[in-house]
N, C-alpha and C. Protein backbone atom coordinates (compact mmCIF):
# COMPACT_ATOMS: atom_id res chain seq x y z
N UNK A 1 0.85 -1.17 0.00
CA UNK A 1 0.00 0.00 0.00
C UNK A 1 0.90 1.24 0.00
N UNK A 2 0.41 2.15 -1.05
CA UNK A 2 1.41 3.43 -0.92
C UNK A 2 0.86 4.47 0.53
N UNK A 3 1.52 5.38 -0.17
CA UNK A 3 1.51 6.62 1.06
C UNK A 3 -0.10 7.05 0.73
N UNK A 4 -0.63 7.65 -0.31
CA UNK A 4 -1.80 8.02 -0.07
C UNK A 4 -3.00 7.23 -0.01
N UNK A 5 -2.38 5.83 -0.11
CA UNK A 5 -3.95 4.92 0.13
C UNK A 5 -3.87 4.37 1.47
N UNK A 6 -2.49 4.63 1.99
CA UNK A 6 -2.73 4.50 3.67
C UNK A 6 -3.50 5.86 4.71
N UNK A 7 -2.97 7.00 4.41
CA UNK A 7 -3.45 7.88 4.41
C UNK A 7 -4.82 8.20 4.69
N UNK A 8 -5.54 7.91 3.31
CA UNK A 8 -7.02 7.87 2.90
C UNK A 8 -7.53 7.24 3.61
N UNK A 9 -7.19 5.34 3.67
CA UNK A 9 -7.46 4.48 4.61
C UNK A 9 -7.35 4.84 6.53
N UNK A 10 -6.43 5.24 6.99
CA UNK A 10 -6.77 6.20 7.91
C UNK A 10 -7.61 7.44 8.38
N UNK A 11 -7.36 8.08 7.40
CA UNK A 11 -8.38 8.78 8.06
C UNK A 11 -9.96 8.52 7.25
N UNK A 12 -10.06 7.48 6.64
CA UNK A 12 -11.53 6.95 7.05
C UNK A 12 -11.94 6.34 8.19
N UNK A 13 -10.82 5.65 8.46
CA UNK A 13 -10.80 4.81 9.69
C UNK A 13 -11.51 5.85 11.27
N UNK A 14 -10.68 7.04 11.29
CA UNK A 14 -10.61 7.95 11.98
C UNK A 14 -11.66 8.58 11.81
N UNK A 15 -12.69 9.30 10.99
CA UNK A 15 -13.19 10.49 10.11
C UNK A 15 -14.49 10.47 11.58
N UNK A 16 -14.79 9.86 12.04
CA UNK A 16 -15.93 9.89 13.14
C UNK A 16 -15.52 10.66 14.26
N UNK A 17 -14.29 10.28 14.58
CA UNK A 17 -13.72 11.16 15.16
C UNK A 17 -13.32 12.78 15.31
N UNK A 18 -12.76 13.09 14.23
CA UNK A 18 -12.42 14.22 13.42
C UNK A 18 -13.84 15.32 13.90
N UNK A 19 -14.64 14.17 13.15
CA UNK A 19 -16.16 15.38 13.08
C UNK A 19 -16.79 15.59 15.06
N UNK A 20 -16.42 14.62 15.26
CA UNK A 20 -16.98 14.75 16.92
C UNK A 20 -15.85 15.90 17.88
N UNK A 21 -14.37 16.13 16.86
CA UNK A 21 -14.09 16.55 17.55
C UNK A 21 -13.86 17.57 16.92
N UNK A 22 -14.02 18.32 16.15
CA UNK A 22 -14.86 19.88 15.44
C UNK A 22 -15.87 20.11 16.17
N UNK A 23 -16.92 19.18 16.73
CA UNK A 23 -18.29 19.90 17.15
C UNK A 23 -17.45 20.40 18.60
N UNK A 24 -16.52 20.18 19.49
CA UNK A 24 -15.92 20.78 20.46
C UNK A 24 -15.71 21.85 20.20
N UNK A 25 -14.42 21.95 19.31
CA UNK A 25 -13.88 23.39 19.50
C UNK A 25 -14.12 24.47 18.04
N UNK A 26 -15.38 23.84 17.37
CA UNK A 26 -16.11 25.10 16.07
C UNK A 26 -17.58 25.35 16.91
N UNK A 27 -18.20 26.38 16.47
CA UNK A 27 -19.13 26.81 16.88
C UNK A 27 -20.14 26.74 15.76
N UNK A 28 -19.97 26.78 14.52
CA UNK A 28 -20.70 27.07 13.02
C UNK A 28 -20.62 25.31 12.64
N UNK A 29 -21.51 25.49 11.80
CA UNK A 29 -21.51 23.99 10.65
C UNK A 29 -19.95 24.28 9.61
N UNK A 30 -20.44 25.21 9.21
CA UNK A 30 -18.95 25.89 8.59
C UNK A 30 -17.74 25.86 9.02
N UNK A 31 -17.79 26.32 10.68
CA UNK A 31 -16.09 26.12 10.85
C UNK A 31 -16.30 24.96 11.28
N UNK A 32 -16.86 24.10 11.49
CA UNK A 32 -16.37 22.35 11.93
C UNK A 32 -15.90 22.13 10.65
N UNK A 33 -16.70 22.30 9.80
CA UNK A 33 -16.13 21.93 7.91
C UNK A 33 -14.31 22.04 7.69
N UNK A 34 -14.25 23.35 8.12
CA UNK A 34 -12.59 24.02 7.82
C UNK A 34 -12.15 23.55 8.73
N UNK A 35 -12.60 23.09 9.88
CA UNK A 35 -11.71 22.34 11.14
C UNK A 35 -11.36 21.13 10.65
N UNK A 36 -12.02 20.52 9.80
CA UNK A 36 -12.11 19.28 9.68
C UNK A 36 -10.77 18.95 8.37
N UNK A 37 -11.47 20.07 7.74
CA UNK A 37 -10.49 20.00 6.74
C UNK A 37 -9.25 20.49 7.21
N UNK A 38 -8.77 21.61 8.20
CA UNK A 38 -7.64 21.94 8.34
C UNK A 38 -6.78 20.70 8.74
N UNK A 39 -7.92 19.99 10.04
CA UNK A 39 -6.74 18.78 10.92
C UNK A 39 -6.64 17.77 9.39
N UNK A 40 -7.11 17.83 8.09
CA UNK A 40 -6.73 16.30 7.34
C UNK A 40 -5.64 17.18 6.41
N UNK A 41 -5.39 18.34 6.12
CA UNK A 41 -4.24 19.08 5.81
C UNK A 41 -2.98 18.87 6.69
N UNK A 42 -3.28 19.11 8.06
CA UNK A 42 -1.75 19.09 8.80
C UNK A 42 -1.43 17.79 9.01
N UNK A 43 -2.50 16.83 8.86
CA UNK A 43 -2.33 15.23 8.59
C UNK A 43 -1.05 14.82 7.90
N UNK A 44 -1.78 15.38 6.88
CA UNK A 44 -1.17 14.99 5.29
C UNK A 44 0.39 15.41 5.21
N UNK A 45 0.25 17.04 5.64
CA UNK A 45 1.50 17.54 5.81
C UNK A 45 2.72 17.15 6.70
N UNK A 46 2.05 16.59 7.77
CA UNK A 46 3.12 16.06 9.19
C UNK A 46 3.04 14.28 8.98
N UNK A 47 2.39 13.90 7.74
CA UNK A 47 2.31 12.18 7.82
C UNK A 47 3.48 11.57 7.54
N UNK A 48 4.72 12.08 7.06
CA UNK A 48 5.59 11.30 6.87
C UNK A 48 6.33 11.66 8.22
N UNK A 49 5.95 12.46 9.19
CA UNK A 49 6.76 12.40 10.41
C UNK A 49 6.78 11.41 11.21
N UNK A 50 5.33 10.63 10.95
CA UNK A 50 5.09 9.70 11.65
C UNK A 50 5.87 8.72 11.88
N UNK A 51 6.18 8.52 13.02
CA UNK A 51 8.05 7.21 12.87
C UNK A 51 7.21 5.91 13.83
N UNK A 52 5.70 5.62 14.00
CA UNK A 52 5.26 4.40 14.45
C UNK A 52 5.73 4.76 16.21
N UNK A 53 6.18 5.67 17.06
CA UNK A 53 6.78 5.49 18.45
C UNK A 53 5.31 5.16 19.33
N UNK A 54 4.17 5.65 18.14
CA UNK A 54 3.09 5.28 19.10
C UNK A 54 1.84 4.88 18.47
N UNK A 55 0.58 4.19 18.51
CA UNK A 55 -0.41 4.07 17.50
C UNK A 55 -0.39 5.18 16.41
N UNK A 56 -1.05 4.59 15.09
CA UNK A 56 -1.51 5.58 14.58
C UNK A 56 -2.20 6.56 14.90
N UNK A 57 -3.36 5.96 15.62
CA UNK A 57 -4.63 6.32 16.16
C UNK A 57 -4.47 7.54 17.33
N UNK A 58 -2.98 7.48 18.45
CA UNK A 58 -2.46 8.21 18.89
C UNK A 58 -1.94 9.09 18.36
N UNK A 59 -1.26 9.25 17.25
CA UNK A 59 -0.72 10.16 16.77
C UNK A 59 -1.89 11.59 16.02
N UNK A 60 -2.63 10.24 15.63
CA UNK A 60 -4.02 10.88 14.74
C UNK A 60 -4.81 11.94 15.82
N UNK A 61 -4.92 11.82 16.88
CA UNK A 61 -5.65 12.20 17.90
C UNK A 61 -4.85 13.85 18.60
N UNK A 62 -3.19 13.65 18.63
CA UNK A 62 -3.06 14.58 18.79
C UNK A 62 -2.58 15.62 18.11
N UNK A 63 -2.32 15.54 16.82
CA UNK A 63 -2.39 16.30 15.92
C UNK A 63 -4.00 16.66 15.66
N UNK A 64 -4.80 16.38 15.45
CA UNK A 64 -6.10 16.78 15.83
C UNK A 64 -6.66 17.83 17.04
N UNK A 65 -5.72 17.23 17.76
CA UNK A 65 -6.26 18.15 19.07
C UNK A 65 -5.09 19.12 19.24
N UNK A 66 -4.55 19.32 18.71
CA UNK A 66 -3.37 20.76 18.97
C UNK A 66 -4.13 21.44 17.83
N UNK A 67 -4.39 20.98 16.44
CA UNK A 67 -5.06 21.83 15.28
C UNK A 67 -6.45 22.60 15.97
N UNK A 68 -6.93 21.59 16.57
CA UNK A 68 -8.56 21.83 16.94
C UNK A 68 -8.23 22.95 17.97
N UNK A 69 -7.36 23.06 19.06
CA UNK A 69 -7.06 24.05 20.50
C UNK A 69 -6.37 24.90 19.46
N UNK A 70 -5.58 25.42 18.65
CA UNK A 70 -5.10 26.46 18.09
C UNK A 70 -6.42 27.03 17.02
N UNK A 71 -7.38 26.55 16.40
CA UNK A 71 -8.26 27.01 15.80
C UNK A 71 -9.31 27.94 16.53
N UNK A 72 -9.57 27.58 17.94
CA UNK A 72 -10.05 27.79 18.50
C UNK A 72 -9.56 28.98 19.43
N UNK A 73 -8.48 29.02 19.99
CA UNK A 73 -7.71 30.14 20.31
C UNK A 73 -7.56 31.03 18.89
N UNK A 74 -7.30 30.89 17.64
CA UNK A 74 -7.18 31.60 16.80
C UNK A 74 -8.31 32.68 16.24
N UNK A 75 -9.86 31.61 17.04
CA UNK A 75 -10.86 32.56 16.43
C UNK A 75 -11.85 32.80 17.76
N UNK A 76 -10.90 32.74 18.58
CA UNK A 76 -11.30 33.10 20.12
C UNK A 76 -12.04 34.36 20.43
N UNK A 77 -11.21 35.57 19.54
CA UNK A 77 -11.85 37.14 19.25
C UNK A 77 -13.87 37.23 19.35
N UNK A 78 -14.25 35.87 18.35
CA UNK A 78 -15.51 35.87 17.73
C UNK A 78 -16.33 35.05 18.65
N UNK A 79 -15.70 34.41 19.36
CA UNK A 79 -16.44 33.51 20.02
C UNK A 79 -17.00 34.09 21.16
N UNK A 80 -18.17 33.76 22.10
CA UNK A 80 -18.24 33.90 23.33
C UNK A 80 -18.55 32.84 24.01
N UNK A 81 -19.13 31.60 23.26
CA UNK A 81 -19.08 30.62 23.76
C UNK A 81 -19.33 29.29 22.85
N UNK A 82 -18.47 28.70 23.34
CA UNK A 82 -18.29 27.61 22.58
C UNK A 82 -18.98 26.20 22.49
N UNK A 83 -20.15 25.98 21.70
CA UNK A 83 -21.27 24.73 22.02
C UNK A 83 -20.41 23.29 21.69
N UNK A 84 -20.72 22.34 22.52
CA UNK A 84 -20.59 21.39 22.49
C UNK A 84 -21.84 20.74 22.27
N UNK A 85 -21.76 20.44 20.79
CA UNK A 85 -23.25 19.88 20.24
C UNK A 85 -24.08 18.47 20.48
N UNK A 86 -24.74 18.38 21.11
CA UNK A 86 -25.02 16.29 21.12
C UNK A 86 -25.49 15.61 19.85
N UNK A 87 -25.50 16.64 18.59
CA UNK A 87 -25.94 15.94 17.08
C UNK A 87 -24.91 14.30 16.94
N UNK A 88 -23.57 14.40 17.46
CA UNK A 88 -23.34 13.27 17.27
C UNK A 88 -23.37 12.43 17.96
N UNK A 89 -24.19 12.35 19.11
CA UNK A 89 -24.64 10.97 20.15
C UNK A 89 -25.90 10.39 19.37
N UNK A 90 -25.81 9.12 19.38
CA UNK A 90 -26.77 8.39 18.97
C UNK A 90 -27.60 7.87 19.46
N UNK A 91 -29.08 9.15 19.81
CA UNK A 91 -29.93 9.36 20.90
C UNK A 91 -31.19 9.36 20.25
N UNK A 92 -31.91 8.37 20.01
CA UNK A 92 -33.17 8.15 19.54
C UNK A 92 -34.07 9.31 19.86
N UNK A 93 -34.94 9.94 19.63
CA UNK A 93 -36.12 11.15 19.45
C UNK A 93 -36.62 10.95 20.94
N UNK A 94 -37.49 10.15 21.24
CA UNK A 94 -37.97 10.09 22.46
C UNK A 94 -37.09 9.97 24.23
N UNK A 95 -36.09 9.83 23.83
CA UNK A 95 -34.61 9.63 24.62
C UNK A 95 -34.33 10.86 24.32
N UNK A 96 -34.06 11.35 23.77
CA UNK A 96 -33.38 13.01 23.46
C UNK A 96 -34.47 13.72 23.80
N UNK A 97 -35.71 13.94 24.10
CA UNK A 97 -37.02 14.72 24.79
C UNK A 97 -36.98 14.94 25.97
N UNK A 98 -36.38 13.79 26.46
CA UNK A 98 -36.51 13.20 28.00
C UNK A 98 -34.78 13.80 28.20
N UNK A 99 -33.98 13.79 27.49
CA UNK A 99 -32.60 14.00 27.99
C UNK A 99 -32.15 15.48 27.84
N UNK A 100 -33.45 15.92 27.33
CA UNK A 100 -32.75 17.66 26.51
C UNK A 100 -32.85 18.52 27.45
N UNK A 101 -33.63 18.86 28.38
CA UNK A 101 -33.32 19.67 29.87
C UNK A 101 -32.24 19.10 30.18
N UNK A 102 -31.77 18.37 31.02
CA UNK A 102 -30.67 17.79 31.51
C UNK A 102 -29.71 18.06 30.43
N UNK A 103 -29.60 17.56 29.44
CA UNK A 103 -28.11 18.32 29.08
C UNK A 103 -27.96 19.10 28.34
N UNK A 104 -28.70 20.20 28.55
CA UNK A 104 -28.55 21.67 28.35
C UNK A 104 -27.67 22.57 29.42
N UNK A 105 -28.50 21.76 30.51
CA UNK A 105 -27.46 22.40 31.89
C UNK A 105 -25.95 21.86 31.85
N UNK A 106 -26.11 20.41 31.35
CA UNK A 106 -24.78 20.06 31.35
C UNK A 106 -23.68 20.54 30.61
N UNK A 107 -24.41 21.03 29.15
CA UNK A 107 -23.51 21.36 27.46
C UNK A 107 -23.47 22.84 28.10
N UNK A 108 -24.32 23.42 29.37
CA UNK A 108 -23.55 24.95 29.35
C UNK A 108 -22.34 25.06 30.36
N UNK A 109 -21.96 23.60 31.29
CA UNK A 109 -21.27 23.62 31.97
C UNK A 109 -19.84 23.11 31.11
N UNK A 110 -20.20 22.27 30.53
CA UNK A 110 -19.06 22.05 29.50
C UNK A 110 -18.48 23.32 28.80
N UNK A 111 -19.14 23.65 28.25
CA UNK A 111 -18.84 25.08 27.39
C UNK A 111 -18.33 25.88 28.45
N UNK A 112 -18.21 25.73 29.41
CA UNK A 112 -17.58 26.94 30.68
C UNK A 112 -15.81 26.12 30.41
N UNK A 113 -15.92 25.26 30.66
CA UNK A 113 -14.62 24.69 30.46
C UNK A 113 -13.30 25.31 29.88
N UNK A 114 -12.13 24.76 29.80
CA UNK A 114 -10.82 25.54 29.46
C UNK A 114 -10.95 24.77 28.11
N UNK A 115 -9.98 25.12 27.28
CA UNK A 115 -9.86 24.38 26.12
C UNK A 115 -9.20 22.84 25.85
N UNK A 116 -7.92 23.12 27.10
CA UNK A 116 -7.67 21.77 27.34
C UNK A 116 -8.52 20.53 28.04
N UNK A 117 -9.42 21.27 29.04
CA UNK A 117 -10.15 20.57 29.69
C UNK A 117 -11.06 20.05 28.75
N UNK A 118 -11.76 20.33 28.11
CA UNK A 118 -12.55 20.34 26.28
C UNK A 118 -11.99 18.85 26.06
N UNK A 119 -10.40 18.89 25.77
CA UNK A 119 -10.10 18.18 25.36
C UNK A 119 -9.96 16.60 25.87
N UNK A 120 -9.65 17.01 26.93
CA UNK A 120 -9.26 15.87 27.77
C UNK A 120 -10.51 15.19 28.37
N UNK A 121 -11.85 16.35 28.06
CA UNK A 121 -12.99 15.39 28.46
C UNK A 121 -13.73 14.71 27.02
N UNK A 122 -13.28 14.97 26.45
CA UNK A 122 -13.62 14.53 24.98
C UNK A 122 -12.87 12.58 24.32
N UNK A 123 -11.51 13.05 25.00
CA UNK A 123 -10.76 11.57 25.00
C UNK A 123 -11.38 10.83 26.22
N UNK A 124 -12.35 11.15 27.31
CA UNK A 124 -12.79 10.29 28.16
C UNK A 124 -13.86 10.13 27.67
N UNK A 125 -14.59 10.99 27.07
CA UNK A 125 -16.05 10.49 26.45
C UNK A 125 -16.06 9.50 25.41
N UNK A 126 -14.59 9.82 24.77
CA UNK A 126 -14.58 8.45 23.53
C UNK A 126 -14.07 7.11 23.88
N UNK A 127 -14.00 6.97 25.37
CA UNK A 127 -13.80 5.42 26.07
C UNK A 127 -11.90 5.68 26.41
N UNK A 128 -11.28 6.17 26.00
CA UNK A 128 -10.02 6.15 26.01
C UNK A 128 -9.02 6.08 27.33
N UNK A 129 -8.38 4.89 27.35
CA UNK A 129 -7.78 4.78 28.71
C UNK A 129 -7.19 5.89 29.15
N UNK A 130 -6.63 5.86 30.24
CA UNK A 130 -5.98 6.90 30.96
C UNK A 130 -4.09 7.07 30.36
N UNK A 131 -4.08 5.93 29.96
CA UNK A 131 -2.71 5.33 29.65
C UNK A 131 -2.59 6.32 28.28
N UNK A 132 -3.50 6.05 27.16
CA UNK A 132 -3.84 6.23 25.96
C UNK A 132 -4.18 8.06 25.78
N UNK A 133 -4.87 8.39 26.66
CA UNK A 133 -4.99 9.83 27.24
C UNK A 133 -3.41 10.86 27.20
N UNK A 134 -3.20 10.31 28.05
CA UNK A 134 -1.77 10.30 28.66
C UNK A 134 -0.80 10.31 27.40
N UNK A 135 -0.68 9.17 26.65
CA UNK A 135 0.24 9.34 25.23
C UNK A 135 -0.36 10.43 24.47
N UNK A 136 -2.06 10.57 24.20
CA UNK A 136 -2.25 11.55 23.19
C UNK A 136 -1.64 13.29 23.49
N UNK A 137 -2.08 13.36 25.25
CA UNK A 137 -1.79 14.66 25.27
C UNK A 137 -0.25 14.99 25.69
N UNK A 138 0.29 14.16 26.39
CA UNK A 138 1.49 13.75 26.61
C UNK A 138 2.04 14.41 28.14
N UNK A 139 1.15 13.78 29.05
CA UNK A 139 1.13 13.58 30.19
C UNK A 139 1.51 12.79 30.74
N UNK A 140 1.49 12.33 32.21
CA UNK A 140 1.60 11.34 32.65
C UNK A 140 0.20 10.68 33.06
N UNK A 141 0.34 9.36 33.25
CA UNK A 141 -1.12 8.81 33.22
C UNK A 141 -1.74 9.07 34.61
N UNK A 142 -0.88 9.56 35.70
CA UNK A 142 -1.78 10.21 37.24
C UNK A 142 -2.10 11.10 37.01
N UNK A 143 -1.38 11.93 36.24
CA UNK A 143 -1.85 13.34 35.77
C UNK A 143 -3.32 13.17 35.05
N UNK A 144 -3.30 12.26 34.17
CA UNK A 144 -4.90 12.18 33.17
C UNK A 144 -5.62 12.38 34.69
N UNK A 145 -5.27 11.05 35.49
CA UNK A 145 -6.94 10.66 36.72
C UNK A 145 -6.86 12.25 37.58
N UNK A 146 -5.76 12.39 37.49
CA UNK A 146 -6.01 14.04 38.34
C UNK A 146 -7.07 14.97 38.06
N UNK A 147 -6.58 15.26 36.69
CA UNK A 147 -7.14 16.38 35.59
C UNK A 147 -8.49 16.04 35.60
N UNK A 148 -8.83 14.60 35.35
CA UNK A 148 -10.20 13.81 35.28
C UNK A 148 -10.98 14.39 36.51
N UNK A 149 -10.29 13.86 37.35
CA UNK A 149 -10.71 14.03 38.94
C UNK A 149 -11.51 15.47 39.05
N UNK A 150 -10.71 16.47 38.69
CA UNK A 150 -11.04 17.48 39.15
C UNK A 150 -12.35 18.29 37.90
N UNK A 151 -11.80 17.86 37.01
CA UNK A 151 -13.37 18.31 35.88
C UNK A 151 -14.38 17.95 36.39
N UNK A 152 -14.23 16.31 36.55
CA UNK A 152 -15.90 15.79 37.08
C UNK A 152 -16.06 16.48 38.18
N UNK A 153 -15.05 17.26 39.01
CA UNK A 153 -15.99 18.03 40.81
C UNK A 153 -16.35 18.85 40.34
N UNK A 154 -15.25 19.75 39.43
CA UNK A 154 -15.96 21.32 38.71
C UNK A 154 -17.15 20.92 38.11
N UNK A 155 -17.09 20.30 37.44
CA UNK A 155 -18.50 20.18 36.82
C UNK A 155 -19.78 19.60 37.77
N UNK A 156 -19.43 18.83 38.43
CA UNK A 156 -20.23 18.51 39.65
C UNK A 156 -20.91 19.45 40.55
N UNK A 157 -19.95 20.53 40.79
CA UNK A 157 -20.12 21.70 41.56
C UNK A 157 -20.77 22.52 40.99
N UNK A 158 -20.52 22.74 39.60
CA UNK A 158 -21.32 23.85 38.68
C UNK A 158 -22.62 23.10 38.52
N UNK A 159 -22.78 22.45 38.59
CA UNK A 159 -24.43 21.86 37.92
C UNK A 159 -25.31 21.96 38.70
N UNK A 160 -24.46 21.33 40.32
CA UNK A 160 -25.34 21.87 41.84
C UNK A 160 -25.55 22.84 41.87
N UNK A 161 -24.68 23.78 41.66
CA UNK A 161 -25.23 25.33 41.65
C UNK A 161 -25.65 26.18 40.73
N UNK A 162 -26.28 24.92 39.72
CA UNK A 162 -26.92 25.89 38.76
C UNK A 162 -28.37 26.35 39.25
């Protein structure tokens, strides 16, 4: 397999991702679009850097998430707040009726969040070990349960006192 049909083949592999993680840090249908497209540009551009020291899938993730936190700081000026959308949970109509008060309070507590925190709750929402966490952002893995630790109280705390 050459370079661009591995490529391609990756980030199809990936592309669910990509878009779940535009709806974090774009606010528009539009800029998730250019988000999306920017992180498969710096892909493309930084893919032969790739030397295997860690999954693909790791590597894929944090080049994604440095593109996605600099896009977002870049168009920070325009923003005032940043939605974290639930279009991509796969929440049947009558389940999403019943769930849409509740996480409205929750998606405005999220959106209070730092950008890293964004991030790092985003690799826990997608199942991702602490270990795996840890390689993407390039932490140590007590550091992930720390960081973890303390979002879920902030957020715990903010929701009580909403």
């Amino acid at each position: 397999m050459n370079k661009e049909e591995c490529f391609i083949e990756s980030i199809q592999k990936h592309r669910g991702m990509l878009y779940k993680l535009s709806a974090i840090y774009a606010t528009t249908e539009e800029n998730r679009k250019d988000l999306v497209q920017e992180i498969i540009f710096q892909l493309w551009k930084s893919f032969d850097s790739f030397k295997g020291n860690s999954a693909l899938s790791t590597w894929i993730y944090r080049v994604a998430m440095n593109v996605g936190i600099y896009h977002s700081k870049k168009e920070k000026q325009h923003l005032k707040i940043q939605p974290l959308k639930v279009d991509f949970l796969n929440i049947s109509q009558v389940e999403r009726d019943d769930f849409e008060e509740q996480w409205s309070i929750v998606q405005k507590h999220i959106n209070e969040l730092s950008l890293p925190e964004k991030g790092l709750l985003f690799l826990y929402l997608e199942n991702k070990s602490h270990q795996e966490i840890a390689d993407i952002i390039g932490i140590s893995k007590s550091n992930v349960g720390t960081r973890l630790s303390r979002i879920k109280l902030k957020l715990k705390k903010n929701i009580k006192n909403n």
